[in-house]
PDB file of N, CA and C in Angstrom:
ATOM      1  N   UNK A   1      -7.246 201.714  30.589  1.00  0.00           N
ATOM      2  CA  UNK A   1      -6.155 201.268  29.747  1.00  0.00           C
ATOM      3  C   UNK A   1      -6.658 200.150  28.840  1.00  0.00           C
ATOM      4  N   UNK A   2      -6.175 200.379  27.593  1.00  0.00           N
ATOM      5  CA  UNK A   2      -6.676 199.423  26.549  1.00  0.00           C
ATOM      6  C   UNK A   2      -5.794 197.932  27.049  1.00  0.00           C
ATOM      7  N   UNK A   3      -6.919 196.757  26.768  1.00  0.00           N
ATOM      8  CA  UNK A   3      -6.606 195.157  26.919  1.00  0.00           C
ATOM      9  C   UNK A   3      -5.806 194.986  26.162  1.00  0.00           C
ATOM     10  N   UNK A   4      -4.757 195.580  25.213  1.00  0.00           N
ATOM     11  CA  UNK A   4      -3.455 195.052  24.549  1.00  0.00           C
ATOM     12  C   UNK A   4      -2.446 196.019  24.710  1.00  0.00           C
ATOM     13  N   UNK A   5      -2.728 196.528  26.054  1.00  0.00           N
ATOM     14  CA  UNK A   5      -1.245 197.177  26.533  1.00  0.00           C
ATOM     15  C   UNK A   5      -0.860 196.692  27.905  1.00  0.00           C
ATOM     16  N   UNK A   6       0.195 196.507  28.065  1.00  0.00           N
ATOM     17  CA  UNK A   6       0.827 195.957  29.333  1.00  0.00           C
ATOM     18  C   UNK A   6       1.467 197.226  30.273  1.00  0.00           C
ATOM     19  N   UNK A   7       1.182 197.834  31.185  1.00  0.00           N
ATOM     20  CA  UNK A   7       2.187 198.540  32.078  1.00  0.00           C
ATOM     21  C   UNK A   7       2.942 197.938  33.248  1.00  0.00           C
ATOM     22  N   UNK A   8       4.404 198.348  33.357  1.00  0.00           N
ATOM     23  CA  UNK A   8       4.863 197.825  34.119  1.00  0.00           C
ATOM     24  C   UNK A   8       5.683 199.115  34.944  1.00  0.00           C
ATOM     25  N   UNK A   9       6.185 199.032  36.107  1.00  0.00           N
ATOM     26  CA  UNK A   9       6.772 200.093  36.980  1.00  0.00           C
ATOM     27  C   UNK A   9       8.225 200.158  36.994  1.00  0.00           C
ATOM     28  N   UNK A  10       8.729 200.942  37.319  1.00  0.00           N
ATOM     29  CA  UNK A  10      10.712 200.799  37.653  1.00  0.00           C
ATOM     30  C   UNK A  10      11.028 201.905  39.129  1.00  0.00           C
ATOM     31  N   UNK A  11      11.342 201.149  40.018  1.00  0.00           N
ATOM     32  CA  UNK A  11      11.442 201.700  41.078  1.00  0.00           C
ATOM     33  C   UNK A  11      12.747 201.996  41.143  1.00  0.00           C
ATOM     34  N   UNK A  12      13.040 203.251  41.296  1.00  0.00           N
ATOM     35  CA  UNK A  12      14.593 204.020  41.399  1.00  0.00           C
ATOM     36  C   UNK A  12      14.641 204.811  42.918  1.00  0.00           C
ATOM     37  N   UNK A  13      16.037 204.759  43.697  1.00  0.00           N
ATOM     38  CA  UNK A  13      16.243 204.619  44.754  1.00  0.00           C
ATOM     39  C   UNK A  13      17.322 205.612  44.453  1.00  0.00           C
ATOM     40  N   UNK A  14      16.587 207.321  44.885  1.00  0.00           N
ATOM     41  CA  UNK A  14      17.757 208.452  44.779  1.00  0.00           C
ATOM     42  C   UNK A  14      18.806 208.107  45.489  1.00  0.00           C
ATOM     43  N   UNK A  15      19.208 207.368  46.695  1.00  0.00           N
ATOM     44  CA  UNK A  15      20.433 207.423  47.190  1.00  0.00           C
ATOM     45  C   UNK A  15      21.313 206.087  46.451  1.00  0.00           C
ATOM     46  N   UNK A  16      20.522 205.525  45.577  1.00  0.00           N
ATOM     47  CA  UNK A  16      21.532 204.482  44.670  1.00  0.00           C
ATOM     48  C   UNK A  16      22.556 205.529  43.656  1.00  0.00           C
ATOM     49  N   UNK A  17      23.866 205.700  43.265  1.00  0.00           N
ATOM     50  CA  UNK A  17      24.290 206.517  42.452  1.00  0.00           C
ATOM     51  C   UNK A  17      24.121 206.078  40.847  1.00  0.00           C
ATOM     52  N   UNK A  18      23.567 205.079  41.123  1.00  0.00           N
ATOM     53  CA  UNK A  18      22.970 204.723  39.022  1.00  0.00           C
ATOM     54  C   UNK A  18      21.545 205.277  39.081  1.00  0.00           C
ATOM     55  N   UNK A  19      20.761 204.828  39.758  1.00  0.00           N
ATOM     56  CA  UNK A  19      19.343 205.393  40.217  1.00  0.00           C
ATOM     57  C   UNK A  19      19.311 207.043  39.958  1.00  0.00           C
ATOM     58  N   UNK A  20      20.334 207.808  40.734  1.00  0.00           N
ATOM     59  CA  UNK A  20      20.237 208.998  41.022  1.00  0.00           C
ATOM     60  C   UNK A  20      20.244 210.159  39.395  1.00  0.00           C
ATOM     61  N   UNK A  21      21.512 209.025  38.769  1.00  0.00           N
ATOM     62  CA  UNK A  21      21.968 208.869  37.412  1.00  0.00           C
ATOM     63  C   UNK A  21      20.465 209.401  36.311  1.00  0.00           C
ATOM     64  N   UNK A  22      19.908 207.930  36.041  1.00  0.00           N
ATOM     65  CA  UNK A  22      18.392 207.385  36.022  1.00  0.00           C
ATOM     66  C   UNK A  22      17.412 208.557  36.435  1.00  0.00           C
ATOM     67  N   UNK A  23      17.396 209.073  37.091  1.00  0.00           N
ATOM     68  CA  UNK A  23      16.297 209.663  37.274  1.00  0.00           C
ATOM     69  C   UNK A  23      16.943 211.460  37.181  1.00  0.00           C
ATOM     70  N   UNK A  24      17.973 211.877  37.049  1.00  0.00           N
ATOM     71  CA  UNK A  24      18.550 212.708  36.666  1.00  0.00           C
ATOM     72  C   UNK A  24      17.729 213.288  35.073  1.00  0.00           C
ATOM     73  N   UNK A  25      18.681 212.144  34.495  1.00  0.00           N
ATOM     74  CA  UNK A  25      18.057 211.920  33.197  1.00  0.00           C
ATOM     75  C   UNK A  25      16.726 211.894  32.381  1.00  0.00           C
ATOM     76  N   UNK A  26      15.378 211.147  33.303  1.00  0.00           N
ATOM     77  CA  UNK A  26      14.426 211.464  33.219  1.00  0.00           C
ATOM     78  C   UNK A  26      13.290 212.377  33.474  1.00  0.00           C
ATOM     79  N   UNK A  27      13.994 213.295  33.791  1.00  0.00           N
ATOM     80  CA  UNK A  27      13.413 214.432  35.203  1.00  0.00           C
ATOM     81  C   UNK A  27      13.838 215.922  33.943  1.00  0.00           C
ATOM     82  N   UNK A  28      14.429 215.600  32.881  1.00  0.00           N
ATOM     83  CA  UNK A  28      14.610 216.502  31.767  1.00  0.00           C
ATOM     84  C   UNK A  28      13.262 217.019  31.036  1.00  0.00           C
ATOM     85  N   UNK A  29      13.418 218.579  30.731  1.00  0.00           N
ATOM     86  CA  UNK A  29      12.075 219.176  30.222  1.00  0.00           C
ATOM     87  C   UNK A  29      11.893 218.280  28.985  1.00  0.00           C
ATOM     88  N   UNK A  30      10.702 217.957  28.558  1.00  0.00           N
ATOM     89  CA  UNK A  30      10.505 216.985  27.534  1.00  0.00           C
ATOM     90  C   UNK A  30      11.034 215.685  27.096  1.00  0.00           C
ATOM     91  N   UNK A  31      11.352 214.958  28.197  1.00  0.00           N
ATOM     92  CA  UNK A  31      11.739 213.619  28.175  1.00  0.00           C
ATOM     93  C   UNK A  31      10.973 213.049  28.285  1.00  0.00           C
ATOM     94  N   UNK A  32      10.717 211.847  26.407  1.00  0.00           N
ATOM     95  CA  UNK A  32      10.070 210.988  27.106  1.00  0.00           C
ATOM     96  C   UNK A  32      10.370 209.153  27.195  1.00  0.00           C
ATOM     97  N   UNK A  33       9.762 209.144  28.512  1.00  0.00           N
ATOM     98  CA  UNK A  33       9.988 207.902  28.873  1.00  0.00           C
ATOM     99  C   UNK A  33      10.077 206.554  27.946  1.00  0.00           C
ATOM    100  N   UNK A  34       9.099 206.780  27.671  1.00  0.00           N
ATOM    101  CA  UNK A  34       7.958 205.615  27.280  1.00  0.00           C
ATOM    102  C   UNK A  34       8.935 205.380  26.048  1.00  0.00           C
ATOM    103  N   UNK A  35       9.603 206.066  25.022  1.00  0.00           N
ATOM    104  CA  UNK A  35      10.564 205.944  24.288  1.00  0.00           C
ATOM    105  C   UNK A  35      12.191 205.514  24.294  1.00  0.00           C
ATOM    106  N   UNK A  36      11.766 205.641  25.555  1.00  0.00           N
ATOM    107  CA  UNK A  36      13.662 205.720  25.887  1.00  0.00           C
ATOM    108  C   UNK A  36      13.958 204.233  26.168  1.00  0.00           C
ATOM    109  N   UNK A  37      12.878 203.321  27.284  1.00  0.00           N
ATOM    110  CA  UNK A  37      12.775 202.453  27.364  1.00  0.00           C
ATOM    111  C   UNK A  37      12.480 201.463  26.428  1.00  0.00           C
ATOM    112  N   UNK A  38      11.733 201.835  25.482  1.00  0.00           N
ATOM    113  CA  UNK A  38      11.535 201.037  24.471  1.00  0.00           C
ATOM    114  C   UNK A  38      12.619 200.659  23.575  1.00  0.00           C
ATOM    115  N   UNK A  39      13.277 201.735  23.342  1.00  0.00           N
ATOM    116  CA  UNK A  39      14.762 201.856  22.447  1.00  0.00           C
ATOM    117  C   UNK A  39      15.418 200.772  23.167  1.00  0.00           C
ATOM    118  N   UNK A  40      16.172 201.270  24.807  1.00  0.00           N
ATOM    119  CA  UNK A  40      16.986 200.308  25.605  1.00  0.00           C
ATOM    120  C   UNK A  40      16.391 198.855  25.518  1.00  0.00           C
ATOM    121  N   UNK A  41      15.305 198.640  25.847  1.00  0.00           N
ATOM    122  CA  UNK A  41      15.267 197.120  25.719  1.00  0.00           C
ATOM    123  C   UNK A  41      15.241 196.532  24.054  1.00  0.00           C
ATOM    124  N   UNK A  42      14.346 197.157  23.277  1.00  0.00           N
ATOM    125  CA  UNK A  42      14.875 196.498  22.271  1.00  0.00           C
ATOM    126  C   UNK A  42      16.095 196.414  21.654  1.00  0.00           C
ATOM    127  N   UNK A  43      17.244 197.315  22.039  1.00  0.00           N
ATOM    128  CA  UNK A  43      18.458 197.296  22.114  1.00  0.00           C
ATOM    129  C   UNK A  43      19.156 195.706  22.869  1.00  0.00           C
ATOM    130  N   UNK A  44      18.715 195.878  23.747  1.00  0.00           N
ATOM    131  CA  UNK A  44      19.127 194.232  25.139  1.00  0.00           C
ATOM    132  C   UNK A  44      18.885 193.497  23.963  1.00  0.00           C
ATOM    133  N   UNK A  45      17.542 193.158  23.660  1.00  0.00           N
ATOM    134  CA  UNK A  45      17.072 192.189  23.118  1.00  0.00           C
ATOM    135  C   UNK A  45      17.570 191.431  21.847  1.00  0.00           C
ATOM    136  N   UNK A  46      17.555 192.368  21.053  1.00  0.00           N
ATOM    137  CA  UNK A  46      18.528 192.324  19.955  1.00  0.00           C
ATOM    138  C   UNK A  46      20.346 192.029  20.002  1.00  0.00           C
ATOM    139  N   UNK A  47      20.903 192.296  21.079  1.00  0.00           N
ATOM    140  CA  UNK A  47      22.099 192.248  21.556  1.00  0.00           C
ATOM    141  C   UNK A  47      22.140 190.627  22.121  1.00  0.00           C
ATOM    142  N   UNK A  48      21.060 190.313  22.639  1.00  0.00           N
ATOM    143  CA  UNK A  48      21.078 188.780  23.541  1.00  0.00           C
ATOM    144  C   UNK A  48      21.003 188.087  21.976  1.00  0.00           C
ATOM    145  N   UNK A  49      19.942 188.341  21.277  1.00  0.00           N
ATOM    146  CA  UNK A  49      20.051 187.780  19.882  1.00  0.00           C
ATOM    147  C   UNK A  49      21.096 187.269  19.390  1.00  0.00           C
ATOM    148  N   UNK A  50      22.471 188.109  19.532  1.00  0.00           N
ATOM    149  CA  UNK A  50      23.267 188.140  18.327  1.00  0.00           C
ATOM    150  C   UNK A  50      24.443 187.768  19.451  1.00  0.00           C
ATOM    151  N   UNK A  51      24.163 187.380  20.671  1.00  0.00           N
ATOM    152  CA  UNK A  51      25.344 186.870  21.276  1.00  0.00           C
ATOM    153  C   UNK A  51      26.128 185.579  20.837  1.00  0.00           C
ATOM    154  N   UNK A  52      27.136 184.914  20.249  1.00  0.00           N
ATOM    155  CA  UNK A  52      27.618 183.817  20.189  1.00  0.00           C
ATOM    156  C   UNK A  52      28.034 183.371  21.194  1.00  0.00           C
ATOM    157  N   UNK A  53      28.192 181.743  21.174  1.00  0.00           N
ATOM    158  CA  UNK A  53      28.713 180.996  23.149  1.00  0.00           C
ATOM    159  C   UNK A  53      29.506 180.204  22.194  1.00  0.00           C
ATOM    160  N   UNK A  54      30.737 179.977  22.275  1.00  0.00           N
ATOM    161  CA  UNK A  54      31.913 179.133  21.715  1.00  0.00           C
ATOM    162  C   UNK A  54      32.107 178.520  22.770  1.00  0.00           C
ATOM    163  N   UNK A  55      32.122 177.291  22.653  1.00  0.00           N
ATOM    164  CA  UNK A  55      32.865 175.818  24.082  1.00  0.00           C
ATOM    165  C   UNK A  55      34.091 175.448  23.518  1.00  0.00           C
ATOM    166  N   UNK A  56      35.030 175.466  24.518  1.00  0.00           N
ATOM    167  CA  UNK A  56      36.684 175.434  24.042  1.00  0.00           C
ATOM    168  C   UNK A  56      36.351 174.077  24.366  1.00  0.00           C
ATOM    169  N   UNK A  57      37.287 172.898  24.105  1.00  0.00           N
ATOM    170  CA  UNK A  57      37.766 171.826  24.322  1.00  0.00           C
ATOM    171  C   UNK A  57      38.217 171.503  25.468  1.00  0.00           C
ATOM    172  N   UNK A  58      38.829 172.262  26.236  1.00  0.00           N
ATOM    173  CA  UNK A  58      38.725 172.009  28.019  1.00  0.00           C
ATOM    174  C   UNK A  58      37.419 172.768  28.984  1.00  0.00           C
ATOM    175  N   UNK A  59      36.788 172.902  28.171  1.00  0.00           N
ATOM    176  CA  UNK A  59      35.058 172.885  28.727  1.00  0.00           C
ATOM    177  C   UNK A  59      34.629 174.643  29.029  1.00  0.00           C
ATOM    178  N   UNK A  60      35.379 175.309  28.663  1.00  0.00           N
ATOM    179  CA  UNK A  60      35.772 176.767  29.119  1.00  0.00           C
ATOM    180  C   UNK A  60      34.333 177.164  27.670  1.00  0.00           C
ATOM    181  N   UNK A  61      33.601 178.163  28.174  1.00  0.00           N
ATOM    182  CA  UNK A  61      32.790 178.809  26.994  1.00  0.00           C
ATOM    183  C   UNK A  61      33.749 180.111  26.707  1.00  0.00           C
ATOM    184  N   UNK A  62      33.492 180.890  26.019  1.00  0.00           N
ATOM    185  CA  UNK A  62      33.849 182.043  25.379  1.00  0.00           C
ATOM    186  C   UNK A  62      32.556 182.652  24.840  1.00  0.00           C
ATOM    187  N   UNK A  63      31.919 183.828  25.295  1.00  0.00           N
ATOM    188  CA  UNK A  63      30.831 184.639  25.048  1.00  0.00           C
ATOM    189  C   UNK A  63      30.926 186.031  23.367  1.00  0.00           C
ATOM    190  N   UNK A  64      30.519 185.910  22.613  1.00  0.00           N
ATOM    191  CA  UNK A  64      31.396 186.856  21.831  1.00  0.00           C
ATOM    192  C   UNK A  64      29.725 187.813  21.243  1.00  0.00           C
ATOM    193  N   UNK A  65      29.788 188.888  21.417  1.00  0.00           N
ATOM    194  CA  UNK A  65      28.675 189.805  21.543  1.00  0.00           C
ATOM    195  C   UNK A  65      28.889 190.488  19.969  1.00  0.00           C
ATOM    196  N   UNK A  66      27.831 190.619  18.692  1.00  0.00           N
ATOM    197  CA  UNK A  66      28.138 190.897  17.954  1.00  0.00           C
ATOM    198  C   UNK A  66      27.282 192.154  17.763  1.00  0.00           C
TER     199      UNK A  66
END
């Protein structure tokens, strides 16, 4: 493996029902991984980005996801 790639693992647990979900999904003729994941997190990432945190005046935040 080339020195500017990182691999990392995801351990899925068929009797979890999101897991089962998860690996349903990936277990499709010509699915690929390596894409799907990439999409989803840079999706997260971009989403944490653009989160606003509003602090009310009696100390309460308000989260607002854009």
């Amino acid at each position: 493996m080339s020195k500017n790639k990182i691999k990392k693992t995801v351990s899925l647990n068929i009797t979890n029902p999101d897991d089962a979900e998860i690996i349903k999904k990936i277990s499709e003729p010509n699915f690929n991984f390596n894409e799907w994941a990439r999409k989803l997190m840079l999706e997260d990432i971009r989403r944490e980005k653009n989160k606003i945190v509003h602090k009310s005046e009696k100390g309460g935040i308000k989260i607002v996801l854009g």
